[in-house]
N, C-alpha and C. Protein backbone atom coordinates (compact mmCIF):
# COMPACT_ATOMS: atom_id res chain seq x y z
N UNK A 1 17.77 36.37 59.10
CA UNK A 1 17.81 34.94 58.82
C UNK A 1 19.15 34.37 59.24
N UNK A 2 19.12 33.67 60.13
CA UNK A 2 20.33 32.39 60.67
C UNK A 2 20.62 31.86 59.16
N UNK A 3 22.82 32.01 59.35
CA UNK A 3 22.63 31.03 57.65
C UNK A 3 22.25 29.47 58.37
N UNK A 4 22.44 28.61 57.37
CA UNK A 4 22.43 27.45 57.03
C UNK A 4 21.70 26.42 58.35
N UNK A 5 20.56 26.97 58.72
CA UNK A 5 19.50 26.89 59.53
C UNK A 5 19.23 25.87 58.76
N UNK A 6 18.32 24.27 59.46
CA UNK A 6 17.58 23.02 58.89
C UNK A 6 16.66 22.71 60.35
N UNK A 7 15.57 21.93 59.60
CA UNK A 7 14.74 21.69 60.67
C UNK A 7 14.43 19.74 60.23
N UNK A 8 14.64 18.98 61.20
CA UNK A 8 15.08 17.43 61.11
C UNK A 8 13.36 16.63 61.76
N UNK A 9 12.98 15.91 61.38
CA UNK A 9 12.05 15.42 62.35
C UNK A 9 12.30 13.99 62.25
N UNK A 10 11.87 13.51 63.46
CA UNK A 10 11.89 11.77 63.64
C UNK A 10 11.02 11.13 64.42
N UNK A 11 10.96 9.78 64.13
CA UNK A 11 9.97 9.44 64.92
C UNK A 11 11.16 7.95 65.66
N UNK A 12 10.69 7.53 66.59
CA UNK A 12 11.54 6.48 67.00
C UNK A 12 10.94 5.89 67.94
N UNK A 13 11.38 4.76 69.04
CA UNK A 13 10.52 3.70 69.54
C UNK A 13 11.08 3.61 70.68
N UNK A 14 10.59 3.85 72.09
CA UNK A 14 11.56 3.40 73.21
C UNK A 14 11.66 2.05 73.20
N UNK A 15 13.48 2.15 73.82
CA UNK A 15 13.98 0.23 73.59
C UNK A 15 13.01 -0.11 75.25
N UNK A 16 12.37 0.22 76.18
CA UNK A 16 11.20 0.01 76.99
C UNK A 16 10.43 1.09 77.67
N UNK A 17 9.36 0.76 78.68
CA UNK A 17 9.10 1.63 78.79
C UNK A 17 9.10 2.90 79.58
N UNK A 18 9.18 3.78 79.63
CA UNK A 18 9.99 4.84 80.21
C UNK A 18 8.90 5.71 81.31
N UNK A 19 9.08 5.68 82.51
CA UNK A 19 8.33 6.27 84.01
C UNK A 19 8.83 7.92 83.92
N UNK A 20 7.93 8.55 84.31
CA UNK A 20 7.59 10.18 84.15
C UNK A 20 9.21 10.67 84.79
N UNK A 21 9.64 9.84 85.56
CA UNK A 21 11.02 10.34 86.20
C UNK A 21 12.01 10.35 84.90
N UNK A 22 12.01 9.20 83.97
CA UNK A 22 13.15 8.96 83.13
C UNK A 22 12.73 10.15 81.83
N UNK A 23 11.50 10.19 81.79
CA UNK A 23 11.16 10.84 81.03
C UNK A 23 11.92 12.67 81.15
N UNK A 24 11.08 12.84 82.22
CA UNK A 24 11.94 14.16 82.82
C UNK A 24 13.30 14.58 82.42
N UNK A 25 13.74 13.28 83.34
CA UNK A 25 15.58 13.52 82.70
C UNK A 25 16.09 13.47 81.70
N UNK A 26 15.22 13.03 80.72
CA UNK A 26 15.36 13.43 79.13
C UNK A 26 14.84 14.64 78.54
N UNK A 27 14.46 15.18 79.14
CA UNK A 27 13.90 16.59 79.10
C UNK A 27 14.81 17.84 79.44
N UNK A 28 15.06 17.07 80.61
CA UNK A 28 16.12 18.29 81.24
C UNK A 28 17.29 17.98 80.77
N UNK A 29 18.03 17.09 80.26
CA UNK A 29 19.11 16.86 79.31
C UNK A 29 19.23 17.46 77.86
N UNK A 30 17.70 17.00 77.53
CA UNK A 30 17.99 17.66 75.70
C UNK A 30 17.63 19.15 76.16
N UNK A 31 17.24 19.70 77.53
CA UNK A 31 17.09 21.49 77.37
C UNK A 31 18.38 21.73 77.28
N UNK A 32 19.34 21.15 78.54
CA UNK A 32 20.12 21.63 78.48
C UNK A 32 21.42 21.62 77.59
N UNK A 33 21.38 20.44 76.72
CA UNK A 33 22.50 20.14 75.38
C UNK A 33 22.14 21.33 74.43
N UNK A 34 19.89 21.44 74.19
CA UNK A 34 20.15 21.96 73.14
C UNK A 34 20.18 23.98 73.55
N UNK A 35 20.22 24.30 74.24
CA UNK A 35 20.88 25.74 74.46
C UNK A 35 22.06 25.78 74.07
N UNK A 36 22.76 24.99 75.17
CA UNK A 36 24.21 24.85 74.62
C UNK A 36 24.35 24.99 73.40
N UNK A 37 23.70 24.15 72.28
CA UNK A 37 24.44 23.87 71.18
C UNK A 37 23.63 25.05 69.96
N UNK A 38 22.46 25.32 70.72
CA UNK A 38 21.29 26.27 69.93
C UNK A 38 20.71 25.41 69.10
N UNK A 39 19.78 24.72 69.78
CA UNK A 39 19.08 23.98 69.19
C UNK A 39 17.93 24.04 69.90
N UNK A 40 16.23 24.27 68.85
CA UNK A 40 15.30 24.67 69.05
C UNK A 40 14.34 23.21 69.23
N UNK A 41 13.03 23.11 69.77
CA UNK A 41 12.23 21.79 68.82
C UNK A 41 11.25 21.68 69.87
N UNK A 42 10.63 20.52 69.45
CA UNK A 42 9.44 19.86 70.31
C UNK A 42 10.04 18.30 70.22
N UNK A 43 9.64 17.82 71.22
CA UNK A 43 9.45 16.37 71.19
C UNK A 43 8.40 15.69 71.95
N UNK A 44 7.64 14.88 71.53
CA UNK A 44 6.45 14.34 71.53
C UNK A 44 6.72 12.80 72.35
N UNK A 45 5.82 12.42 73.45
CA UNK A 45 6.16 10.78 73.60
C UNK A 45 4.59 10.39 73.80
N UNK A 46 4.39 9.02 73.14
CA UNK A 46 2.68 8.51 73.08
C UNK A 46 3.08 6.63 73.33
N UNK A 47 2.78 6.37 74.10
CA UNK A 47 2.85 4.61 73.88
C UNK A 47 4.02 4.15 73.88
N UNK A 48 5.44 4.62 74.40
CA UNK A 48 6.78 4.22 74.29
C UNK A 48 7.09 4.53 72.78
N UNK A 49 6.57 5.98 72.28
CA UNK A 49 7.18 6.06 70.42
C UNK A 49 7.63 7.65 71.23
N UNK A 50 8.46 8.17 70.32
CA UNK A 50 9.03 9.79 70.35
C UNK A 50 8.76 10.16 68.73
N UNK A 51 8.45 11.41 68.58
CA UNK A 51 8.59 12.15 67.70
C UNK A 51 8.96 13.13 68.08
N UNK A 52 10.10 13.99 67.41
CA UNK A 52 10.69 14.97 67.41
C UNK A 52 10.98 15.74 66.82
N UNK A 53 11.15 17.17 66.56
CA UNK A 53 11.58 17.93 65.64
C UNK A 53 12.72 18.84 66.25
N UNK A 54 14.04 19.11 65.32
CA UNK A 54 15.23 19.43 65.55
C UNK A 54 15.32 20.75 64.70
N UNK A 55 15.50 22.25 65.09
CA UNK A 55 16.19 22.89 64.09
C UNK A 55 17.33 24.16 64.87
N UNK A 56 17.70 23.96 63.96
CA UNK A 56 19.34 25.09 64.31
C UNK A 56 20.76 25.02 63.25
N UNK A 57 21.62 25.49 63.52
CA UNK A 57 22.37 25.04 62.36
C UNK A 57 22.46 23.92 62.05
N UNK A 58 23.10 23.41 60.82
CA UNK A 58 22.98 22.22 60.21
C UNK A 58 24.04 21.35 61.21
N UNK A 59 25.12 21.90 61.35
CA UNK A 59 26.27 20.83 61.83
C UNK A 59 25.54 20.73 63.53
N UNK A 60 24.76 21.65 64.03
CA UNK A 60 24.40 21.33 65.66
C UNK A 60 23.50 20.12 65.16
N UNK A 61 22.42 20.35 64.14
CA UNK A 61 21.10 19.16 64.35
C UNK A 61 22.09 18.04 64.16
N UNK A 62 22.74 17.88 62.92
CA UNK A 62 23.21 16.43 62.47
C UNK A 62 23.99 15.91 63.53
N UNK A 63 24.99 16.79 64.63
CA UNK A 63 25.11 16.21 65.76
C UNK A 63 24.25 15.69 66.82
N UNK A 64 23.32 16.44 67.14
CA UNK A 64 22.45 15.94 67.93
C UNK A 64 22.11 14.59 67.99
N UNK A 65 21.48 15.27 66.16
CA UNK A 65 20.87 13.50 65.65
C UNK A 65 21.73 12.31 65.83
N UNK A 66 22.71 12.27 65.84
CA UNK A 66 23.56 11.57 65.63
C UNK A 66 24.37 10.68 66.62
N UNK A 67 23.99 11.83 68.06
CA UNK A 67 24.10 11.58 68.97
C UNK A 67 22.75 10.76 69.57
N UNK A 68 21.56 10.84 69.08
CA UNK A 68 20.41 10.34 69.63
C UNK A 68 20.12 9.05 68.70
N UNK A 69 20.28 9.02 67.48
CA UNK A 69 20.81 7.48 67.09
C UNK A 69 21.20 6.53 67.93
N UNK A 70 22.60 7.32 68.82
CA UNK A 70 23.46 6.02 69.13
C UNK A 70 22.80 6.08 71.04
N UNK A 71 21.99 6.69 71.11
CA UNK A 71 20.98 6.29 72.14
C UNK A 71 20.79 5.54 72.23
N UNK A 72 21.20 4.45 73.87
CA UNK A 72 20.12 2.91 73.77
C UNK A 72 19.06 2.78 73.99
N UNK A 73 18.83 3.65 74.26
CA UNK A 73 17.29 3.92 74.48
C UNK A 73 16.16 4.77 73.91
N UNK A 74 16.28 4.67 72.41
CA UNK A 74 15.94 4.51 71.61
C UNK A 74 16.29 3.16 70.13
N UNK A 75 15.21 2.77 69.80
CA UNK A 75 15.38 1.76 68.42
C UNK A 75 14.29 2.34 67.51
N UNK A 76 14.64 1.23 66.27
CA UNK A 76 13.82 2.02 64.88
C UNK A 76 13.68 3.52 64.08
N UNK A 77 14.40 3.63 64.82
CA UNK A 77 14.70 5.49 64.06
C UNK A 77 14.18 5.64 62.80
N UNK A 78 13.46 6.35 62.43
CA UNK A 78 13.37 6.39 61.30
C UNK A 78 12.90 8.51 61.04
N UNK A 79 13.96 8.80 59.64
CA UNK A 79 14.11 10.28 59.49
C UNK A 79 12.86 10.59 58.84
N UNK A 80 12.22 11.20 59.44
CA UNK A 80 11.32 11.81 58.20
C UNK A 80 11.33 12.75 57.49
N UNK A 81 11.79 13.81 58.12
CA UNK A 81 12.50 15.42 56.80
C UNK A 81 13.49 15.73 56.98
N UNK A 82 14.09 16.45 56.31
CA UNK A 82 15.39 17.28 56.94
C UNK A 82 15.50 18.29 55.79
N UNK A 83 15.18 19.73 56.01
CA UNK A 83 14.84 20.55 55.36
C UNK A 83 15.81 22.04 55.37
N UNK A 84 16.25 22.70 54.42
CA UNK A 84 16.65 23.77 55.10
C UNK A 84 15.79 24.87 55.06
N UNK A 85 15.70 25.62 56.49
CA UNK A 85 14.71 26.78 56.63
C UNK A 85 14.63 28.53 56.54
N UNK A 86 14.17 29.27 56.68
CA UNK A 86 14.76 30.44 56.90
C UNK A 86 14.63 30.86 57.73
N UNK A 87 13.38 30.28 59.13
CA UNK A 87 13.12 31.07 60.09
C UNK A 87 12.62 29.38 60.82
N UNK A 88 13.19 29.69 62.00
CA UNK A 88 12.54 28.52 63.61
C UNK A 88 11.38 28.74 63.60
N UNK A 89 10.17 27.78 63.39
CA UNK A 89 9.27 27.38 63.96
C UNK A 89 8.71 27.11 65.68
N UNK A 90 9.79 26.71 65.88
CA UNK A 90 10.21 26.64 67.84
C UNK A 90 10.60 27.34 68.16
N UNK A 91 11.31 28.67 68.13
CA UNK A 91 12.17 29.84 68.42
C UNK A 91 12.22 29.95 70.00
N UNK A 92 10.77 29.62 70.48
CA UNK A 92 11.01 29.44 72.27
C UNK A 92 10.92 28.37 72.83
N UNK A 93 11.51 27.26 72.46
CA UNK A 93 11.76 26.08 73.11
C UNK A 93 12.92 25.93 72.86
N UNK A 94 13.36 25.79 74.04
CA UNK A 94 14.80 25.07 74.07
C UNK A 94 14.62 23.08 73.66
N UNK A 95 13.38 22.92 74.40
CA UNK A 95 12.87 21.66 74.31
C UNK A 95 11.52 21.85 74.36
N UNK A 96 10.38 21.92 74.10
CA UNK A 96 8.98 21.81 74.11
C UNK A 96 9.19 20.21 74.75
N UNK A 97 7.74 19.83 75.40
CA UNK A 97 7.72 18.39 75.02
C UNK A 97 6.42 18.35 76.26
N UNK A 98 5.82 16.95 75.58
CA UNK A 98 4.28 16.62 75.55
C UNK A 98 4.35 15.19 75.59
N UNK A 99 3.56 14.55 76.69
CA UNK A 99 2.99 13.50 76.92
C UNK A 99 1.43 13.53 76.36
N UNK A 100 1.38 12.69 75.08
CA UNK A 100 0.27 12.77 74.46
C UNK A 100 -0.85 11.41 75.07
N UNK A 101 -2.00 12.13 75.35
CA UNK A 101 -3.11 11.36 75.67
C UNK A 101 -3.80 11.20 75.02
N UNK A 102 -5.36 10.16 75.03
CA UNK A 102 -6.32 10.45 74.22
C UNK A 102 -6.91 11.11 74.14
N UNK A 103 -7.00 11.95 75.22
CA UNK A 103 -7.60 13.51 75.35
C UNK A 103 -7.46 14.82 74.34
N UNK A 104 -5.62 14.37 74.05
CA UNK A 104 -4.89 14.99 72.89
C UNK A 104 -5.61 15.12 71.23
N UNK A 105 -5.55 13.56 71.62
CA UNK A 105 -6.13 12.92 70.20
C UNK A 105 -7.41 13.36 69.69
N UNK A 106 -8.36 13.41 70.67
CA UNK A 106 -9.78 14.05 70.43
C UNK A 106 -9.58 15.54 70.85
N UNK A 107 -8.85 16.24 70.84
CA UNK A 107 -9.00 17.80 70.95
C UNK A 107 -8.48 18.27 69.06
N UNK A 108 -7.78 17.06 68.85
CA UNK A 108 -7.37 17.32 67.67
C UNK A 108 -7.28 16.41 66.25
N UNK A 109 -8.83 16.18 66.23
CA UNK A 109 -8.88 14.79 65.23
C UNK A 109 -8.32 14.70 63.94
N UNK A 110 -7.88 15.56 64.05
CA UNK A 110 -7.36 16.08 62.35
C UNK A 110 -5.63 15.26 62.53
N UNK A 111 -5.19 15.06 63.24
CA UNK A 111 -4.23 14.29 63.58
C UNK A 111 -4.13 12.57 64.08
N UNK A 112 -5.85 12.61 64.62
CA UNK A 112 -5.81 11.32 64.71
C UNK A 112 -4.48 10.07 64.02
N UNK A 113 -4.59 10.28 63.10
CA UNK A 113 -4.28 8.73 61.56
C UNK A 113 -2.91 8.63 62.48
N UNK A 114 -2.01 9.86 62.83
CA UNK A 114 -0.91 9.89 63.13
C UNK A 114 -0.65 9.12 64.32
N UNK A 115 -1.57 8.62 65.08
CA UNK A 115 -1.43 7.78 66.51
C UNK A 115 -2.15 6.33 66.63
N UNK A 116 -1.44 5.61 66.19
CA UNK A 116 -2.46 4.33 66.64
C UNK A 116 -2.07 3.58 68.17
N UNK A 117 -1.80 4.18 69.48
CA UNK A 117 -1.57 3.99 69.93
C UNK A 117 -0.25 4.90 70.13
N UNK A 118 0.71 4.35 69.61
CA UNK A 118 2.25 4.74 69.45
C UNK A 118 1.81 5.79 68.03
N UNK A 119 3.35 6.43 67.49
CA UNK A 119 3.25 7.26 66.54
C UNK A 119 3.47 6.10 65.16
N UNK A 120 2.48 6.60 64.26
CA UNK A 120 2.29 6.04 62.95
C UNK A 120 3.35 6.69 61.98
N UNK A 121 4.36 5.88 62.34
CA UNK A 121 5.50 6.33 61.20
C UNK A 121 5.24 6.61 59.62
N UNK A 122 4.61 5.44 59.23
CA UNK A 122 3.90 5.67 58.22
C UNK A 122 3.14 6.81 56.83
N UNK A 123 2.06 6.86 58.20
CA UNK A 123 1.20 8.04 58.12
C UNK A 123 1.89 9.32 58.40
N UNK A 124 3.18 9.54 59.55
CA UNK A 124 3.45 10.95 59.61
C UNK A 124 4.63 11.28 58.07
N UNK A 125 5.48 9.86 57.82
CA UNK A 125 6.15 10.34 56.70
C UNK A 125 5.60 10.57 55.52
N UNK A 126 4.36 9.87 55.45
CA UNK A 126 3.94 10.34 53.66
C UNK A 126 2.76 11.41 53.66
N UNK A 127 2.28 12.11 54.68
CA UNK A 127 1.40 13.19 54.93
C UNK A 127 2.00 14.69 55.35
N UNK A 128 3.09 14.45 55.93
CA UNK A 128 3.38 15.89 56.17
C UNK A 128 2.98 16.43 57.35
N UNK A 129 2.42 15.79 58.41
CA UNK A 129 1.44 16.59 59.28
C UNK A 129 2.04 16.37 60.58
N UNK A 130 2.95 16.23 60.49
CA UNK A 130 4.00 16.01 61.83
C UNK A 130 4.47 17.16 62.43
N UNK A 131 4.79 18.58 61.54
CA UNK A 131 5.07 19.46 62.38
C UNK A 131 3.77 20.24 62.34
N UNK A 132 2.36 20.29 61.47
CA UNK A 132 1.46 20.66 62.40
C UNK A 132 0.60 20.42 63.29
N UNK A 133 0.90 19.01 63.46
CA UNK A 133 0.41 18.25 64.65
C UNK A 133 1.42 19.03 66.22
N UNK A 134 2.38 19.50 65.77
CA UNK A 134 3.50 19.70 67.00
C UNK A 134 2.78 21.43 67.27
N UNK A 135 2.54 21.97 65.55
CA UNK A 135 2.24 23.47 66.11
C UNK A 135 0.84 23.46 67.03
N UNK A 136 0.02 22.34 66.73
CA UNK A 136 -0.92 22.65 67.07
C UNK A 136 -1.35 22.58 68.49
N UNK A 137 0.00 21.38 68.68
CA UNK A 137 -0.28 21.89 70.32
C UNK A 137 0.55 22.63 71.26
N UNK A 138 1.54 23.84 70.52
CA UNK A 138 1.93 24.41 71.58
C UNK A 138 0.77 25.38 71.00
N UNK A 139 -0.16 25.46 70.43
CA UNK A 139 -0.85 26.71 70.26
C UNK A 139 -1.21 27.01 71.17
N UNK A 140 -1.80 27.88 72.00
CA UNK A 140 -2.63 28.02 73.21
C UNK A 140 -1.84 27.63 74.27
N UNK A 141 -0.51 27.70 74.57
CA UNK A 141 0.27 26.93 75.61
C UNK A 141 -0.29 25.57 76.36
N UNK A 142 -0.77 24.21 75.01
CA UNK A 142 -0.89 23.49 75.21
C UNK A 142 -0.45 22.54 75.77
N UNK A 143 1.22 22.71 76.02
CA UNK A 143 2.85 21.87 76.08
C UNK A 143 2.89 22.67 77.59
């Protein structure tokens, strides 16, 4: 067991909307920060919304986070857990990450509530089902 291991999730709103290129380079940026810093996760984009999940030591996530706050390109942040763990859930992602379709949505209706379009902040903070909505699709090397 890693000490003082936490796992962070968020959901947030692109400040517009973002083309598969910009997307990318946010991909290949958070791989490469979060190795560097050892930081594990998935991040999710549906309708110009992100959801994400962060875990590694405590002082790497709260940087991260902290650093992706002051992102302009992101607004509405809003935290939904921040937990401490004993074991990574992501252990092989440096970055997971998924462009969610409706295709998504109907492979996995049990997640539906969580998407009305964009991510249902809402619904993912008072249900809980945000990180098994994330396991469920790297299951099967879905990502």
């Amino acid at each position: 067991m890693d000490m003082g291991l936490v796992q962070l999730v968020y959901v947030s709103a692109a400040t517009k909307p973002l083309s598969d290129v910009e997307l990318d380079e946010i991909l290949t940026a958070s791989v490469r920060n979060n190795m560097k810093n050892g930081i594990t996760g998935m991040l999710l984009y549906a309708a110009g919304s992100f959801m994400q999940v962060l875990e590694g030591e405590e002082a790497s996530v709260n940087a991260t986070y902290a650093k992706i706050s002051d992102d302009p390109r992101h607004s509405g942040i809003i935290l939904i857990m921040k937990e401490a763990i004993e074991s990574r859930e992501f252990a092989e992602w440096a970055m997971g990450f998924k462009r969610l379709t409706a295709a998504d949505v109907q492979k996995h209706p049990e997640h539906a509530h969580l998407l009305s379009g964009k991510f249902n902040a809402k619904a993912v903070e008072t249900d809980g089902s945000a990180l098994s909505l994330m396991k469920s699709l790297i299951s099967g090397n879905n990502v």
